[in-house]
N, C-alpha and C. Protein backbone atom coordinates (compact mmCIF):
# COMPACT_ATOMS: atom_id res chain seq x y z
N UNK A 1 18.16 -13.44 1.97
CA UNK A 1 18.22 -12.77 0.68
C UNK A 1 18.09 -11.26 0.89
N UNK A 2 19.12 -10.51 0.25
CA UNK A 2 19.35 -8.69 0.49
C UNK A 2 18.29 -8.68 -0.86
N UNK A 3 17.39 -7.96 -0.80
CA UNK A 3 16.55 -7.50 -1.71
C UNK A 3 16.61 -5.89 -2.48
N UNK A 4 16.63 -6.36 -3.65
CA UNK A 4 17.33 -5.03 -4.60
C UNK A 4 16.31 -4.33 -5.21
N UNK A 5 15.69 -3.17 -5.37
CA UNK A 5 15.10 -2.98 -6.31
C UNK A 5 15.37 -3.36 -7.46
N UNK A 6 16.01 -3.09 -8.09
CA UNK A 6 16.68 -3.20 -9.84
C UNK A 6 16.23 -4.34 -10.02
N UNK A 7 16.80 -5.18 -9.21
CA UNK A 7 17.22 -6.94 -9.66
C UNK A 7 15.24 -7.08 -9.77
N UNK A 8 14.60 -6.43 -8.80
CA UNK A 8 13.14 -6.74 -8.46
C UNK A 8 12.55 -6.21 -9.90
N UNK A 9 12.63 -5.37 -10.81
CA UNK A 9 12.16 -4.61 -11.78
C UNK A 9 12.71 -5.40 -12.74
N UNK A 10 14.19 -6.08 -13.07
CA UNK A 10 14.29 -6.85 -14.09
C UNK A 10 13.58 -8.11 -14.05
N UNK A 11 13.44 -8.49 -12.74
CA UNK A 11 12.56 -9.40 -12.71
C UNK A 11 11.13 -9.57 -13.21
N UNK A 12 10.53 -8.77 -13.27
CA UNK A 12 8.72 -7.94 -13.57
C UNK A 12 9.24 -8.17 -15.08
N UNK A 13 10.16 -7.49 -15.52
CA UNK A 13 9.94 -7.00 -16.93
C UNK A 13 10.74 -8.47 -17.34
N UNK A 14 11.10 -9.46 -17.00
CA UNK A 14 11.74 -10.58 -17.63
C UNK A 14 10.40 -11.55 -17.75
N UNK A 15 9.16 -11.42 -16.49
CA UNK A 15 7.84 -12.05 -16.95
C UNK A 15 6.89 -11.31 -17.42
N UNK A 16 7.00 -10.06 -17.57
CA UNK A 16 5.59 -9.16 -18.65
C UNK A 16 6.62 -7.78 -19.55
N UNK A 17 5.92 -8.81 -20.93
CA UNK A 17 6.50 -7.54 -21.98
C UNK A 17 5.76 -6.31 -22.54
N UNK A 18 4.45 -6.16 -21.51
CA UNK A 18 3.76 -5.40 -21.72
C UNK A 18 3.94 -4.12 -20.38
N UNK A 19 4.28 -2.79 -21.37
CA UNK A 19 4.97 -2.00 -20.50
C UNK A 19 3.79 -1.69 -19.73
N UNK A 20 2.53 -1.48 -19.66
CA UNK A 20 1.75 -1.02 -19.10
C UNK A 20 1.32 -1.86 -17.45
N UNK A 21 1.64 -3.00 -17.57
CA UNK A 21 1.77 -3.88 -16.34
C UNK A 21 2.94 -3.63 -15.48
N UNK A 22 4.13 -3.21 -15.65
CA UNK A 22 5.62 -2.77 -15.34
C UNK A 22 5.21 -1.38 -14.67
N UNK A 23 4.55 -0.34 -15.50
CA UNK A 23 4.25 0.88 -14.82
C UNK A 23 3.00 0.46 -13.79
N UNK A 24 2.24 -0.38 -13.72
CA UNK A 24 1.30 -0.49 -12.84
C UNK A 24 2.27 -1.04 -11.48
N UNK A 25 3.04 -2.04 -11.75
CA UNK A 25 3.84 -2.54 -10.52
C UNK A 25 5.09 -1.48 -10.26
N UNK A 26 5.52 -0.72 -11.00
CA UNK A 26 6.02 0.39 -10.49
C UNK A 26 5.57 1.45 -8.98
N UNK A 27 4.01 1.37 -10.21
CA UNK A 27 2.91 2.68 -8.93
C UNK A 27 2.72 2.15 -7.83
N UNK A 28 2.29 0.58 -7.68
CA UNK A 28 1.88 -0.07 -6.39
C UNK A 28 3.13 -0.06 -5.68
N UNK A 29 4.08 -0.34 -6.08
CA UNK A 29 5.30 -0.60 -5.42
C UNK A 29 5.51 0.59 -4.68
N UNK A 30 5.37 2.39 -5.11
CA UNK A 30 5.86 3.29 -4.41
C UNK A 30 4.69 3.17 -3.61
N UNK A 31 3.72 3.34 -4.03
CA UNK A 31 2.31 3.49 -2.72
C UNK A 31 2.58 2.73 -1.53
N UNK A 32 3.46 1.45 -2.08
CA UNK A 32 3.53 0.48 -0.78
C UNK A 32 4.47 1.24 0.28
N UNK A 33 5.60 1.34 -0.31
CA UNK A 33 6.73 1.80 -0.09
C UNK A 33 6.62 3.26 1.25
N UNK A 34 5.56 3.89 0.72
CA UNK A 34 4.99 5.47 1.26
C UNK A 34 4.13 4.73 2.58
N UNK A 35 3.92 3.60 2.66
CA UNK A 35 2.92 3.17 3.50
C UNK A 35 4.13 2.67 4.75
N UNK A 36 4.90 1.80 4.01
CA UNK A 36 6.21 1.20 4.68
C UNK A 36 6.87 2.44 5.74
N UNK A 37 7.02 3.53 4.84
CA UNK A 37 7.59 5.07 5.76
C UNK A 37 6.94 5.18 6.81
N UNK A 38 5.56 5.19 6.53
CA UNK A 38 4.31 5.65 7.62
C UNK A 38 4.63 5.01 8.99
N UNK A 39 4.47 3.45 8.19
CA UNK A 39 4.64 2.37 9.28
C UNK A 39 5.85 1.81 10.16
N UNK A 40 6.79 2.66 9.43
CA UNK A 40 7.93 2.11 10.44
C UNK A 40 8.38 1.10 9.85
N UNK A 41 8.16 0.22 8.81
CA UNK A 41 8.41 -0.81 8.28
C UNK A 41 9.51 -1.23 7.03
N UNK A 42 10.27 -1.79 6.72
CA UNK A 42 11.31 -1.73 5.73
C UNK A 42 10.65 -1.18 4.26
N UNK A 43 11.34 -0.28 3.99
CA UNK A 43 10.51 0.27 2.65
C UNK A 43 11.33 -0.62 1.46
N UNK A 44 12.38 -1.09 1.38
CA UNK A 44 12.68 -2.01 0.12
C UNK A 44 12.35 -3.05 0.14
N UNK A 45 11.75 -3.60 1.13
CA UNK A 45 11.04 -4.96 1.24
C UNK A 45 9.53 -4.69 0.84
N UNK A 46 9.07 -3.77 1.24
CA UNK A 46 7.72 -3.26 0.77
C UNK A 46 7.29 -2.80 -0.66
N UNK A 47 8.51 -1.98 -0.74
CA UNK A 47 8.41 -1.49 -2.28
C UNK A 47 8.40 -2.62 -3.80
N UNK A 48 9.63 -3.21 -2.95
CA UNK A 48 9.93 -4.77 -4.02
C UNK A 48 8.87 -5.65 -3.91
N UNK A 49 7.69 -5.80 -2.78
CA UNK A 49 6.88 -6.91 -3.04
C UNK A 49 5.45 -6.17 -4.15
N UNK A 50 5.48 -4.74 -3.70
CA UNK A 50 4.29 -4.03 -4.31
C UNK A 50 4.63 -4.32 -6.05
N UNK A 51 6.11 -3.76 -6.13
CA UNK A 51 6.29 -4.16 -7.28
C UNK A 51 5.95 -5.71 -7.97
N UNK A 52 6.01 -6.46 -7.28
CA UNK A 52 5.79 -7.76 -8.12
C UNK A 52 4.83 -8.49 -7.84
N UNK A 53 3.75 -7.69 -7.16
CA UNK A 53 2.96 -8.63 -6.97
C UNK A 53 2.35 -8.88 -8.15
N UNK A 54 2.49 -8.07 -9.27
CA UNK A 54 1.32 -8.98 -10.73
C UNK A 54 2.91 -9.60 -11.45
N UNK A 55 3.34 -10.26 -10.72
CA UNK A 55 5.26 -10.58 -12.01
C UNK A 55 4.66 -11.93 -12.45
N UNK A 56 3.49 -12.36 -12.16
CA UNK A 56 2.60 -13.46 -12.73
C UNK A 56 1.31 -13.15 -13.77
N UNK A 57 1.16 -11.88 -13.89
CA UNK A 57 -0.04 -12.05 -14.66
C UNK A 57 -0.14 -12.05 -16.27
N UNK A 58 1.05 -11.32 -17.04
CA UNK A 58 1.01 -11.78 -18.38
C UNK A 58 1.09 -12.88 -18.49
N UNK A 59 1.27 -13.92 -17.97
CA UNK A 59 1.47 -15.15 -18.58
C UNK A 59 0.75 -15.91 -17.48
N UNK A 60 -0.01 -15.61 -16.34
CA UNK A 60 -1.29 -16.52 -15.69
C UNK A 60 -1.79 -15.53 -15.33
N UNK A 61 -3.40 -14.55 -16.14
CA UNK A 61 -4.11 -13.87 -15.26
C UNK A 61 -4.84 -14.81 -14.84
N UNK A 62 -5.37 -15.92 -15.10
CA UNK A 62 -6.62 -17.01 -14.20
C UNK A 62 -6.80 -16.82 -13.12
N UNK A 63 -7.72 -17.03 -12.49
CA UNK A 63 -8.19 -16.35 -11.11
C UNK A 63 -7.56 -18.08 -10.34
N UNK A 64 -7.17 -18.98 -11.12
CA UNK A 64 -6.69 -19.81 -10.40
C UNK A 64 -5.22 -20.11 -10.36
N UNK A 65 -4.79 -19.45 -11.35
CA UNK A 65 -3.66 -19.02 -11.11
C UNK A 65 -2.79 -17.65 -10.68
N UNK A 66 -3.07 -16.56 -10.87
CA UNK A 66 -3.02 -15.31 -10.90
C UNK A 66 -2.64 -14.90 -9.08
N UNK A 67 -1.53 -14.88 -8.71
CA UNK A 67 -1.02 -14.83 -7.37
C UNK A 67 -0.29 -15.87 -7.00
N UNK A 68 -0.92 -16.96 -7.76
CA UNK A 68 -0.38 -18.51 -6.92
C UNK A 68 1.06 -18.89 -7.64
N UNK A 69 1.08 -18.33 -8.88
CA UNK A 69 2.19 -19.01 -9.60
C UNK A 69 3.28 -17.81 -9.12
N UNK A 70 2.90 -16.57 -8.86
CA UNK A 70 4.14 -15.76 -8.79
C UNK A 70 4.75 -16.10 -7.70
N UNK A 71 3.92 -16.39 -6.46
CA UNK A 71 3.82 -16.69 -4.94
C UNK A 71 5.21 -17.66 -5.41
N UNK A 72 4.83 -18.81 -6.33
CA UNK A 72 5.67 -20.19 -6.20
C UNK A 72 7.06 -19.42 -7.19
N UNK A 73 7.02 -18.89 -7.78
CA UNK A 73 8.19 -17.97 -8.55
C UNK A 73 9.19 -17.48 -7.40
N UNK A 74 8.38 -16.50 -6.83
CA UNK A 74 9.41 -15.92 -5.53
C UNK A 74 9.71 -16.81 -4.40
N UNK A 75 8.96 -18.04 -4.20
CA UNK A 75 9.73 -18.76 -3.50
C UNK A 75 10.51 -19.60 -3.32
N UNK A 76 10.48 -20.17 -4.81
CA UNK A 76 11.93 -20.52 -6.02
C UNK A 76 13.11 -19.80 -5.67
N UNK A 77 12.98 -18.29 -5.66
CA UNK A 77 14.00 -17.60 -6.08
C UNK A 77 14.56 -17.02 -4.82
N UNK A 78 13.75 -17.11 -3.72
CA UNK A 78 14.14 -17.33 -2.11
C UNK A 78 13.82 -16.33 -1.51
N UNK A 79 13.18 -15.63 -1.96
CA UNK A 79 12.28 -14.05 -1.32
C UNK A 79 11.79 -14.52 -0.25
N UNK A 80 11.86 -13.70 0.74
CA UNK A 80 11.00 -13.57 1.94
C UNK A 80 10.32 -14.67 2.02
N UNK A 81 9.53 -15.17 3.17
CA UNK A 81 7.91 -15.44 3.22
C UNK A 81 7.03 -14.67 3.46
N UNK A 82 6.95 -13.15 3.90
CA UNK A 82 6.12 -12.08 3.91
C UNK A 82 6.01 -11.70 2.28
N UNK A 83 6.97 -11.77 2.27
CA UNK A 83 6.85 -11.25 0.68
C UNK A 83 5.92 -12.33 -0.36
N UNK A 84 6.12 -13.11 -0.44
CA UNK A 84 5.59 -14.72 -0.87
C UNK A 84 4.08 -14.04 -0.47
N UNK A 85 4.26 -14.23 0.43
CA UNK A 85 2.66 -14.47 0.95
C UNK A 85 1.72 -13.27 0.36
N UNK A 86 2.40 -12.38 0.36
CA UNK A 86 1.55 -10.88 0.30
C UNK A 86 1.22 -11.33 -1.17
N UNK A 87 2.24 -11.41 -1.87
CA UNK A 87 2.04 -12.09 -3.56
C UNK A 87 1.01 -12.48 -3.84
N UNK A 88 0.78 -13.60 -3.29
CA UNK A 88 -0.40 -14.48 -2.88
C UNK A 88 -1.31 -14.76 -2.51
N UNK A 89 -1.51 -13.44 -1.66
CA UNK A 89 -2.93 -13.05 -1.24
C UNK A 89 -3.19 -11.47 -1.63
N UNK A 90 -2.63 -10.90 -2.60
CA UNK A 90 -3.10 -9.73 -2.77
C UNK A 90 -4.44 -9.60 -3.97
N UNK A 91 -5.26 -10.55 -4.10
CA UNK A 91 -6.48 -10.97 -4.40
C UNK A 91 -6.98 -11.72 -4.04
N UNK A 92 -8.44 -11.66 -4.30
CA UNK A 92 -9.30 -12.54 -3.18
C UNK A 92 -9.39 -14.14 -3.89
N UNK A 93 -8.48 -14.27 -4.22
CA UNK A 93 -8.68 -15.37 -5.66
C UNK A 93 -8.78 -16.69 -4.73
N UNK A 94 -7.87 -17.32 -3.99
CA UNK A 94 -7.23 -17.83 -2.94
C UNK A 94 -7.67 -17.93 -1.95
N UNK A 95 -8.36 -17.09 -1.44
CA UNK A 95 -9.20 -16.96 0.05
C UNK A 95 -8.35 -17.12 0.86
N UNK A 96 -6.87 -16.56 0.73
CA UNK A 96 -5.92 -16.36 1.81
C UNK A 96 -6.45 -14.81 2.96
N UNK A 97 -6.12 -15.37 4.00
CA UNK A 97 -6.48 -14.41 5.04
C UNK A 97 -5.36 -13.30 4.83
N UNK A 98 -5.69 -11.60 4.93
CA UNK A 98 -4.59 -10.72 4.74
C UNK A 98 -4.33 -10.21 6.16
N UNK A 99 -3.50 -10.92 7.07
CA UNK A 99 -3.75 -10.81 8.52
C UNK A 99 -1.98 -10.04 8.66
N UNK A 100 -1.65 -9.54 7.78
CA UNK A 100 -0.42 -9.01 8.41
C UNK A 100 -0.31 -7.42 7.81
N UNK A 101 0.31 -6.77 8.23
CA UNK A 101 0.48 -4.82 7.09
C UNK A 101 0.92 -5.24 5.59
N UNK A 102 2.00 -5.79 5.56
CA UNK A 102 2.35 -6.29 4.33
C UNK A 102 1.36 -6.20 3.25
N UNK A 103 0.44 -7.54 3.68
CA UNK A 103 -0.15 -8.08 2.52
C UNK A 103 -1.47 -7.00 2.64
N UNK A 104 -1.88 -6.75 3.75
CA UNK A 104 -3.46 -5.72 3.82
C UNK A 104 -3.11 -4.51 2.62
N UNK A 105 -1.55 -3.98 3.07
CA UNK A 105 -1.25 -2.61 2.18
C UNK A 105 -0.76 -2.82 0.70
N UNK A 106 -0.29 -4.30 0.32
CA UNK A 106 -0.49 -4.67 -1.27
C UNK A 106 -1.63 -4.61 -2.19
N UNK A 107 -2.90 -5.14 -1.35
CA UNK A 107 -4.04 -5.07 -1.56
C UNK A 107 -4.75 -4.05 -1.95
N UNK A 108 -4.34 -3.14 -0.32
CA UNK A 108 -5.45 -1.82 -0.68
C UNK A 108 -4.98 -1.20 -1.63
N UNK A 109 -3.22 -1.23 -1.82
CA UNK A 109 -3.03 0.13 -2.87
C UNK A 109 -3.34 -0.95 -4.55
N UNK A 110 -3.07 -1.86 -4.96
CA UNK A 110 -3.56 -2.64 -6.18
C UNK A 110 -4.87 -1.77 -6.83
N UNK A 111 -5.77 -1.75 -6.95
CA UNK A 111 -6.38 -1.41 -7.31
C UNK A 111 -6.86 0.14 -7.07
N UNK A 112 -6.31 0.80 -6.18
CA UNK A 112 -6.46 2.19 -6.32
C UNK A 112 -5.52 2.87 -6.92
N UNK A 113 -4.09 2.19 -7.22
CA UNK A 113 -3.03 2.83 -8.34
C UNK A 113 -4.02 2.82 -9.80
N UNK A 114 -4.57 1.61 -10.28
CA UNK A 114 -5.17 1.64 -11.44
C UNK A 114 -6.27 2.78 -11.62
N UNK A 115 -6.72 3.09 -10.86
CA UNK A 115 -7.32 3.78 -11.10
C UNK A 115 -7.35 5.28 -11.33
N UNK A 116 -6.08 5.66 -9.78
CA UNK A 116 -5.30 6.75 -9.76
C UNK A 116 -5.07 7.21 -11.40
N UNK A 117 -4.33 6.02 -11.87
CA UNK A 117 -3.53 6.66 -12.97
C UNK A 117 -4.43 6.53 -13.97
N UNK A 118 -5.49 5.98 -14.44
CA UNK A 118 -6.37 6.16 -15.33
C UNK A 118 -7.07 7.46 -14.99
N UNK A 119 -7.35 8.01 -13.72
CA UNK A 119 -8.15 9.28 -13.84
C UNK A 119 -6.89 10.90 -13.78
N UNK A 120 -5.59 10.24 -13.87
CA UNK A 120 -4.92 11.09 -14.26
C UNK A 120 -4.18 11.03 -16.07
N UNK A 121 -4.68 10.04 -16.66
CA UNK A 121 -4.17 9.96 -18.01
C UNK A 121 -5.76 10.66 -19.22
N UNK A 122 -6.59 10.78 -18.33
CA UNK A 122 -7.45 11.50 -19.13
C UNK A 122 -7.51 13.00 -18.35
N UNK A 123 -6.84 13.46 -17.93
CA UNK A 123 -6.56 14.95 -17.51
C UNK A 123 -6.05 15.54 -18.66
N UNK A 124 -6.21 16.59 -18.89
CA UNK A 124 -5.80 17.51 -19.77
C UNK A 124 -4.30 17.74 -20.37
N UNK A 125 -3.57 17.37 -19.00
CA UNK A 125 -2.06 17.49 -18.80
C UNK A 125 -1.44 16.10 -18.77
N UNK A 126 -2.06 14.95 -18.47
CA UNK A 126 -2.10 13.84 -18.24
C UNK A 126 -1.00 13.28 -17.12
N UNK A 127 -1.42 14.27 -16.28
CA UNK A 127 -0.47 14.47 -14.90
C UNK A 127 -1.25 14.10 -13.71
N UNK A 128 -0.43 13.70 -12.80
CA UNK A 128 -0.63 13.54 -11.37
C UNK A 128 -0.59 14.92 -10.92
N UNK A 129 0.31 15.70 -11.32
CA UNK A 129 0.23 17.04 -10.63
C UNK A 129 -0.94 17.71 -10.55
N UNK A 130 -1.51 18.29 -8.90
CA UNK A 130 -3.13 18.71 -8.95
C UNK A 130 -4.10 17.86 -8.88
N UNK A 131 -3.54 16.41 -8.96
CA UNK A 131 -5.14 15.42 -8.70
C UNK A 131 -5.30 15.27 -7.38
N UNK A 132 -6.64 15.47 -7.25
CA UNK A 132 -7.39 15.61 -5.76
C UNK A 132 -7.95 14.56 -5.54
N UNK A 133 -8.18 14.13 -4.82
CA UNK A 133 -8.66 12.95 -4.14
C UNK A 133 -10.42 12.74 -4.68
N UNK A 134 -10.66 14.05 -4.74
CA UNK A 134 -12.57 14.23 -4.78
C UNK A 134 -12.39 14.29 -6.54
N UNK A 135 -11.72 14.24 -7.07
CA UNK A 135 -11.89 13.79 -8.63
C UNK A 135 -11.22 11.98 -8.74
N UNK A 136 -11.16 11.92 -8.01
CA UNK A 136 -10.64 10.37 -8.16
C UNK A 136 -12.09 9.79 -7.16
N UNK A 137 -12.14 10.25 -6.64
CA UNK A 137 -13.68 9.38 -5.89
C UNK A 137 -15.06 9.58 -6.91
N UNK A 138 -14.90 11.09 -7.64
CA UNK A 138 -15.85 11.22 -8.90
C UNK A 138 -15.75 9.63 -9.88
N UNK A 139 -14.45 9.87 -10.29
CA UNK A 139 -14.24 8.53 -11.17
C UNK A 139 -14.60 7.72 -10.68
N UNK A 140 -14.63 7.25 -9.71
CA UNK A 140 -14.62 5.69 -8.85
C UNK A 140 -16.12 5.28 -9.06
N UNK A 141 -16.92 6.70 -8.79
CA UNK A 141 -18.69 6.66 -9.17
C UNK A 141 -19.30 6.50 -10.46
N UNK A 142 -18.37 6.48 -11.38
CA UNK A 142 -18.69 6.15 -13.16
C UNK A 142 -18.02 4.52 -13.04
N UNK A 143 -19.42 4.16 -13.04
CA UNK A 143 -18.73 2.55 -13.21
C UNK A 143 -18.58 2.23 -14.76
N UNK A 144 -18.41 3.32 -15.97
CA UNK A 144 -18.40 3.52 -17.05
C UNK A 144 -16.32 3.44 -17.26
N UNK A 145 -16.32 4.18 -16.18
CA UNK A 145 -15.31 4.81 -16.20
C UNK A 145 -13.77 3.31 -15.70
N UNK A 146 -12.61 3.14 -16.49
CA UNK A 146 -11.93 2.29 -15.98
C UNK A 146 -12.43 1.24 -15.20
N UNK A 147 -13.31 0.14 -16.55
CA UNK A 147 -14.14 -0.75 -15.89
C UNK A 147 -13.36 -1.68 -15.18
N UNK A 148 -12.30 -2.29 -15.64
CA UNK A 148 -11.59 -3.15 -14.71
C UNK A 148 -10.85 -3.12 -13.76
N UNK A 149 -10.98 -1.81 -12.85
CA UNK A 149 -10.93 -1.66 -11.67
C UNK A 149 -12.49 -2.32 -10.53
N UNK A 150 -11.33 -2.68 -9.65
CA UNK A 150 -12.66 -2.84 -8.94
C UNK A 150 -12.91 -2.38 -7.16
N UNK A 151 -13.91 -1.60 -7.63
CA UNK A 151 -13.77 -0.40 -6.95
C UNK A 151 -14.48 -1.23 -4.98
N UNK A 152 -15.13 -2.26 -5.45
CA UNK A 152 -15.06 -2.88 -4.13
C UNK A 152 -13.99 -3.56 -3.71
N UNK A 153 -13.09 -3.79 -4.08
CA UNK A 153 -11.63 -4.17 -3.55
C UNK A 153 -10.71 -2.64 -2.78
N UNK A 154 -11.39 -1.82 -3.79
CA UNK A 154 -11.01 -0.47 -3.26
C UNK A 154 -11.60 -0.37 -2.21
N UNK A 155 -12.48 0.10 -1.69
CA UNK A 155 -13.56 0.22 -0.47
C UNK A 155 -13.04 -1.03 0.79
N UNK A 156 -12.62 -2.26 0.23
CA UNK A 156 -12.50 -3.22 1.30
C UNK A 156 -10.61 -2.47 1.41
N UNK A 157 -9.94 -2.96 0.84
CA UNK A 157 -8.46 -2.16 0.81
C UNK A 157 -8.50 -1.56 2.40
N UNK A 158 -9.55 -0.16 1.88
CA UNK A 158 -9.08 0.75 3.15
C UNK A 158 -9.57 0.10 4.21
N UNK A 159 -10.42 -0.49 4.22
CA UNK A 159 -11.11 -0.62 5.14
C UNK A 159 -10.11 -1.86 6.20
N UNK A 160 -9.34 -3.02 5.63
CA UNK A 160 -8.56 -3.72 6.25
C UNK A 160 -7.23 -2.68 6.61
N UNK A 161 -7.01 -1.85 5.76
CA UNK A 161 -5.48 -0.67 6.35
C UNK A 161 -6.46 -0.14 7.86
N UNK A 162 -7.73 -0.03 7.79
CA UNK A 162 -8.41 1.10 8.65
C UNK A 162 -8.06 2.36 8.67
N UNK A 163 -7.91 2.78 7.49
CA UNK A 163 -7.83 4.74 6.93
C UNK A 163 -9.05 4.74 6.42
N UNK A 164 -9.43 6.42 6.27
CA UNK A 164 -10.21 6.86 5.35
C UNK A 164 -10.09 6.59 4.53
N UNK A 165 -11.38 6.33 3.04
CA UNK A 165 -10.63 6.19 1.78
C UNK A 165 -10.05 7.23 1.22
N UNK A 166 -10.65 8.49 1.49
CA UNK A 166 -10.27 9.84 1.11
C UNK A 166 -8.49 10.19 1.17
N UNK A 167 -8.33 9.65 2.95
CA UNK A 167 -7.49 10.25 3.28
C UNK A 167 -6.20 8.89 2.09
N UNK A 168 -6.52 7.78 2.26
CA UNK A 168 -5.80 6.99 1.29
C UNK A 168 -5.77 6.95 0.26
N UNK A 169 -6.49 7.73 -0.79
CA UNK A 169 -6.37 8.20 -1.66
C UNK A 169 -5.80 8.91 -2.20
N UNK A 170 -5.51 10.31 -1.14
CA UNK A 170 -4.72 11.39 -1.24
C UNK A 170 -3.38 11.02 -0.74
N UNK A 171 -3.47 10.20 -0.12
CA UNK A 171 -2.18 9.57 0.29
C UNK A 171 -1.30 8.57 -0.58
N UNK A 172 -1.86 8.08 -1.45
CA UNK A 172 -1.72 7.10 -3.05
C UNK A 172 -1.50 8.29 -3.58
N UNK A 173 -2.06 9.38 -3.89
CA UNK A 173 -1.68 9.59 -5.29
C UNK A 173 -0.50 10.88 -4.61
N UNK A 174 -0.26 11.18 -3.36
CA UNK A 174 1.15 11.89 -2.87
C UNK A 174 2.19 10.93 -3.59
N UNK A 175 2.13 9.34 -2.93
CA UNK A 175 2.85 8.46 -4.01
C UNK A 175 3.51 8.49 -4.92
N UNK A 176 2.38 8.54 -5.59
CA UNK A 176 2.43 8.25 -6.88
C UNK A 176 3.11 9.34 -7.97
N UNK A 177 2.90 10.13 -7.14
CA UNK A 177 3.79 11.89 -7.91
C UNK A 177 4.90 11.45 -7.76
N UNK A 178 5.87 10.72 -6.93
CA UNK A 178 6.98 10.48 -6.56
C UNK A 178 7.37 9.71 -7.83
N UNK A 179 7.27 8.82 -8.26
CA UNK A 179 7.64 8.12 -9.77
C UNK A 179 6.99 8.55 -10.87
N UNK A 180 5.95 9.74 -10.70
CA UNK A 180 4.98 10.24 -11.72
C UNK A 180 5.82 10.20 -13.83
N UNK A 181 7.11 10.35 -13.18
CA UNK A 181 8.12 10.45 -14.94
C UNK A 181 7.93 8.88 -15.09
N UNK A 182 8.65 7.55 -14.47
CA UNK A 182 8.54 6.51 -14.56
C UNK A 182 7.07 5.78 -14.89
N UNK A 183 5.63 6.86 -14.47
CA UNK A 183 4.22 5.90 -15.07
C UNK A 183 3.89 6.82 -16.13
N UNK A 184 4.88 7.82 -17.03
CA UNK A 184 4.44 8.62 -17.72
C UNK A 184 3.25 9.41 -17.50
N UNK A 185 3.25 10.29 -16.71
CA UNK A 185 2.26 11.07 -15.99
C UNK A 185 2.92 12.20 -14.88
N UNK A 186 4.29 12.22 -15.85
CA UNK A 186 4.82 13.54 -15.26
C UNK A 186 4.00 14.94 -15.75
N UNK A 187 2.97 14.76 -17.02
CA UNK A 187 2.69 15.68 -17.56
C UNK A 187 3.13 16.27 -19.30
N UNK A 188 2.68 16.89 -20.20
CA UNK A 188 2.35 17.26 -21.03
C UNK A 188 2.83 18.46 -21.27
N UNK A 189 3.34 19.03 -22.23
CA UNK A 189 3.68 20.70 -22.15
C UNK A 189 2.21 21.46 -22.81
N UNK A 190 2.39 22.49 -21.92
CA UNK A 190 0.47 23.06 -22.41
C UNK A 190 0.78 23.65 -24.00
């Protein structure tokens, strides 16, 4: 199977009609994608799985379903088995082992996009442009702050990539500027 972006994005938005899940698998998808560059690794295979890894959760967030049904979706539809798998284990729901780059770098960036972009939608400008890494680690310390992130998935993330979190942070939200018009967070006119 030649894997398309497009076809991968109509796909997301044919199982969640909630745009705010679409821009979240947007963000993970480039973070992945930026990781894929790093690594030497196919970036449309990377990008397309980041993108879908939640193409299950409007309609199964259950922690017993939530990975497992998308996992069985994409392997319906004949995707990869890296891809499948990463699906599938990009929460700890499952107690699947994340023993390959794939699935470790679905993981780590999941929950640091959410957050990324929540501590750039209460910016002034409501931009990525100018967010520093040390105001996104501020946020991360308000457990007030974007409670349903979870910021120990963050902390484990880097820690299975083996980066700094700092430096992966700043490295997510380089990302994330890259589609910044597509998560609406190109910015604001002053």
């Amino acid at each position: 199977m030649r894997l398309q972006y497009d076809e991968a994005l109509a796909l997301l938005r044919a199982h969640n009609t909630n745009e705010s899940l679409v821009r979240h698998g947007i963000a993970v998808g480039a973070a992945v994608a930026a990781y894929a560059r790093a690594f030497g690794e196919d970036e449309i295979k990377w990008r397309v799985t980041g993108l879908l890894h939640d193409v299950d959760y409007e309609r199964h967030p259950t922690v017993e379903e939530h990975g497992k049904i998308g996992a069985e979706w994409l392997r319906a539809l004949g995707y990869p088995d890296d891809v499948v798998y990463a699906v599938h284990a990009h929460n700890d729901y499952h107690g699947l082992p994340r023993e390959d780059w794939l699935s470790r770098t679905v993981f780590a960036c999941d929950e640091l996009a959410g957050l990324i972009t929540a501590a750039a939608l209460v910016r002034p400008n409501k931009s990525l442009t100018g967010l520093e890494a040390s105001s996104v680690r501020k946020k991360m310390k308000d457990k007030a702050f974007a409670r349903g992130v979870n910021r120990d998935d963050i902390l484990k993330g880097a820690q299975e990539l083996g980066v700094d979190l700092n430096d992966h942070i700043a490295f997510e939200i380089t990302a994330l500027q890259s589609v910044a018009a597509e998560l609406g967070l190109a910015g604001t006119e002053a």
